[in-house]
N, C-alpha and C. Protein backbone atom coordinates (compact mmCIF):
# COMPACT_ATOMS: atom_id res chain seq x y z
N UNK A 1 0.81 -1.20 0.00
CA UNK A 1 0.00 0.00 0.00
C UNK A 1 0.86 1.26 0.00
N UNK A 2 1.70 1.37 0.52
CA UNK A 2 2.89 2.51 0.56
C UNK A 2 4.35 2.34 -0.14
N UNK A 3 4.32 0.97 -0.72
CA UNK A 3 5.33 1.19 -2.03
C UNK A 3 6.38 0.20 -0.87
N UNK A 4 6.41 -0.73 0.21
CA UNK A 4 7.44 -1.11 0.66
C UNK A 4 7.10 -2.51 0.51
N UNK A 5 8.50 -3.25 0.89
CA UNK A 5 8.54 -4.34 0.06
C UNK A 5 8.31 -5.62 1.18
N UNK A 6 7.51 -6.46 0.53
CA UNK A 6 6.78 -7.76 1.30
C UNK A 6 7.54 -8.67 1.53
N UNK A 7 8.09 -9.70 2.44
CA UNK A 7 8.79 -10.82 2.21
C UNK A 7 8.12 -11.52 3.76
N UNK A 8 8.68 -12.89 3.55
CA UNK A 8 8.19 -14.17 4.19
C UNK A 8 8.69 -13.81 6.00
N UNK A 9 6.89 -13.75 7.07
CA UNK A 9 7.45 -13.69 7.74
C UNK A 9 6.95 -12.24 8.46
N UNK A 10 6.90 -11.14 7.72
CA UNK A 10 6.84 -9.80 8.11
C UNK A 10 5.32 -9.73 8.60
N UNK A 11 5.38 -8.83 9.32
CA UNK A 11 4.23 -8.33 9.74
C UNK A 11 3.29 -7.10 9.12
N UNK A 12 2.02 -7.40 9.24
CA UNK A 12 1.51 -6.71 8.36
C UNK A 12 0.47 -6.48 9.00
N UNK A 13 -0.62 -5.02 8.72
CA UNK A 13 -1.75 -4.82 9.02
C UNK A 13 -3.23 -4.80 7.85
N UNK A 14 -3.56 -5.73 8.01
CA UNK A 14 -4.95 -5.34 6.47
C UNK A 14 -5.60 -3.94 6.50
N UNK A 15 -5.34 -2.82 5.82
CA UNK A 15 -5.83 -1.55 5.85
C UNK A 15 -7.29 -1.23 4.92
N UNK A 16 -7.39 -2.32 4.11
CA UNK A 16 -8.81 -2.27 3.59
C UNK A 16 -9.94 -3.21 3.92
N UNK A 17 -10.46 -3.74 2.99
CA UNK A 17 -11.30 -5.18 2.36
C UNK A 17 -12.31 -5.67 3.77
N UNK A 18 -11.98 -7.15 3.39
CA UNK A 18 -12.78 -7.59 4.54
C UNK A 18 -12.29 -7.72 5.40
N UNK A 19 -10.88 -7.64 5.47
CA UNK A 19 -10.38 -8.45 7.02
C UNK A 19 -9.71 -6.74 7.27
N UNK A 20 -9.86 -5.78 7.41
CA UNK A 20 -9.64 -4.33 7.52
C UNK A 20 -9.38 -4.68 9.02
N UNK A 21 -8.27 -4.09 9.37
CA UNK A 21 -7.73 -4.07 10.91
C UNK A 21 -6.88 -5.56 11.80
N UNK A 22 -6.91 -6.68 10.82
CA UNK A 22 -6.27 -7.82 11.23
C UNK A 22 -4.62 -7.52 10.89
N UNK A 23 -3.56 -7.99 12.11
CA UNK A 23 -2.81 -8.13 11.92
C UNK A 23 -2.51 -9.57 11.88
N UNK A 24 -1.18 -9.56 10.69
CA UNK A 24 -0.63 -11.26 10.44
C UNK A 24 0.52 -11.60 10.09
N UNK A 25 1.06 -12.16 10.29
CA UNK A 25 2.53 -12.46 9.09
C UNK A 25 2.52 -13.26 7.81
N UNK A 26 2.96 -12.68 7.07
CA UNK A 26 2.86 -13.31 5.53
C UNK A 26 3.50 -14.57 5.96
N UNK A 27 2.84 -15.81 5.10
CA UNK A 27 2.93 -17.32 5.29
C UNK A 27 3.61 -17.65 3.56
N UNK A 28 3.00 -17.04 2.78
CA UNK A 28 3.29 -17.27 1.60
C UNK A 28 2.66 -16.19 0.27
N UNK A 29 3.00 -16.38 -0.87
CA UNK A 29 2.43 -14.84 -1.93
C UNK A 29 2.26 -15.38 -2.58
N UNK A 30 2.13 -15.30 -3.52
CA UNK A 30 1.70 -15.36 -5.16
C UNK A 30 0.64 -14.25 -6.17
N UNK A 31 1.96 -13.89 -6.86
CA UNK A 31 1.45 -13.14 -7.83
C UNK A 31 1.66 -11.78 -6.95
N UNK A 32 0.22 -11.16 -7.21
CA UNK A 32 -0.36 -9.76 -6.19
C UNK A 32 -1.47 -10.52 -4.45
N UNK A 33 -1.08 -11.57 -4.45
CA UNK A 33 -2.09 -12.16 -3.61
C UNK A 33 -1.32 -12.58 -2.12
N UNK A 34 -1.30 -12.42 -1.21
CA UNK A 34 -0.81 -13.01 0.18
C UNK A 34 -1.61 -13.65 0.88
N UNK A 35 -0.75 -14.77 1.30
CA UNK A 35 -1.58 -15.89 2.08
C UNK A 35 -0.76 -15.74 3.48
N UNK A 36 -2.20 -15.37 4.54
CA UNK A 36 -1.85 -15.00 5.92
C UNK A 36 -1.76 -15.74 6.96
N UNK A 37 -1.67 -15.71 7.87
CA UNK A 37 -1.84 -16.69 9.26
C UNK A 37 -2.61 -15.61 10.06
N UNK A 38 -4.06 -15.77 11.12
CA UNK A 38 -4.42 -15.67 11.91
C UNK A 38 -4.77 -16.62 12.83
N UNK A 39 -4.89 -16.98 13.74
CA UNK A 39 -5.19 -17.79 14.63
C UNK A 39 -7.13 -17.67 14.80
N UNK A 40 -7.70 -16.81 14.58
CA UNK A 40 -8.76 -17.15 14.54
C UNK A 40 -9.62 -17.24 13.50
N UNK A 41 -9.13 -18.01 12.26
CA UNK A 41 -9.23 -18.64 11.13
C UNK A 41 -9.29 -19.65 11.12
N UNK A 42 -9.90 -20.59 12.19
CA UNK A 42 -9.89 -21.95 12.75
C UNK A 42 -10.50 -23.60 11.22
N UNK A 43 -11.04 -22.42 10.66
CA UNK A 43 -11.87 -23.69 9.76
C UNK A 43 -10.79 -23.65 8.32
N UNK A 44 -10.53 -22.60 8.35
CA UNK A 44 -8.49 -22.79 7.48
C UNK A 44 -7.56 -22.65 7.42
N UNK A 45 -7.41 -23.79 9.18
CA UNK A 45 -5.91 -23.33 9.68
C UNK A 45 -5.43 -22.48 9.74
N UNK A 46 -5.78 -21.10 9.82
CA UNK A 46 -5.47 -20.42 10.05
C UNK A 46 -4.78 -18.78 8.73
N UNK A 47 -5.31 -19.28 7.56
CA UNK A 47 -4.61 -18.98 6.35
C UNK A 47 -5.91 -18.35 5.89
N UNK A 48 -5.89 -17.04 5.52
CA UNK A 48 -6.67 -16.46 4.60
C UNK A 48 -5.92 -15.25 3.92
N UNK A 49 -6.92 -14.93 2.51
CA UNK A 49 -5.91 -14.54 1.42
C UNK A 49 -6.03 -12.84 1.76
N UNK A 50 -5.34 -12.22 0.89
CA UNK A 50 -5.35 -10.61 0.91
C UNK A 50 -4.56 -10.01 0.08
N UNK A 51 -5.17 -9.26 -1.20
CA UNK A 51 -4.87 -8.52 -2.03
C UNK A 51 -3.35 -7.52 -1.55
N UNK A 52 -2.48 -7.36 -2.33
CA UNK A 52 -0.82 -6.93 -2.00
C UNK A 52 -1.79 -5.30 -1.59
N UNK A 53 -2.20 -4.34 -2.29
CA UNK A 53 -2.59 -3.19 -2.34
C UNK A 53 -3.33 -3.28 -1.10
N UNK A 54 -3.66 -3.83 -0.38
CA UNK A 54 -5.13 -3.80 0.48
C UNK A 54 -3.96 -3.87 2.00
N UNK A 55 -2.97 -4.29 1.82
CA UNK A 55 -1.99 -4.21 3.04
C UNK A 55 -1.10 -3.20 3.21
N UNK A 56 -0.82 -2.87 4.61
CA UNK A 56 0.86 -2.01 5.23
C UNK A 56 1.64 -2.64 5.83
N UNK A 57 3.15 -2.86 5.96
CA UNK A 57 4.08 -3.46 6.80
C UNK A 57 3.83 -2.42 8.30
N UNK A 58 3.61 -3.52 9.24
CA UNK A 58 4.31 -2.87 10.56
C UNK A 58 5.17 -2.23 11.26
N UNK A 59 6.41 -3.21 10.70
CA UNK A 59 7.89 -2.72 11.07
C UNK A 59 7.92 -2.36 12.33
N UNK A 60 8.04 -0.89 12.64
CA UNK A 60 8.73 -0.59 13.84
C UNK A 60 7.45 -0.10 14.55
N UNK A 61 6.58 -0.22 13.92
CA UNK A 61 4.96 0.17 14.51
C UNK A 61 4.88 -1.10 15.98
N UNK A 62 4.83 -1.83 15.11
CA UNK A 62 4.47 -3.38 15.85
C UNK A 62 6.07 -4.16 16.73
N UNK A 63 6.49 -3.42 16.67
CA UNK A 63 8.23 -3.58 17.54
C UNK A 63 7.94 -3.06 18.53
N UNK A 64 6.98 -1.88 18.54
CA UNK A 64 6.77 -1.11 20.04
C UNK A 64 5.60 -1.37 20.93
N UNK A 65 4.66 -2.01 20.12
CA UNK A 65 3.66 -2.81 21.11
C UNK A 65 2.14 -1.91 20.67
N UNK A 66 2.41 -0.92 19.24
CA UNK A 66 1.12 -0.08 19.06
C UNK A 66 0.08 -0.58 18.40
């Protein structure tokens, strides 16, 4: 969403769509598409998808506990 770059692992906040306000760590990508981990995603393990544009990295947001 702000032009920074995604990789395996990072933390992220969903800033749009349906899951707007979930934080997760990227599990895996493809294409423009990320496949997430939440824990209360119980009926698919925990993995649901989310458009690259529709996300922000955390970084040092989520290092400080905000």
């Amino acid at each position: 969403m702000k032009g920074n770059a995604l990789v395996h692992d990072a933390m992220i906040k969903c800033e749009q769509g349906q899951y707007k306000g979930l934080i997760a760590p990227i599990k895996h990508s493809f294409k423009n598409y990320l496949f997430l981990w939440h824990k209360d995603f119980v009926h698919a393990n925990g993995i649901f998808v989310e458009h690259c544009n529709n996300v922000s990295i955390r970084g040092d947001e989520f290092m400080k506990g905000d």
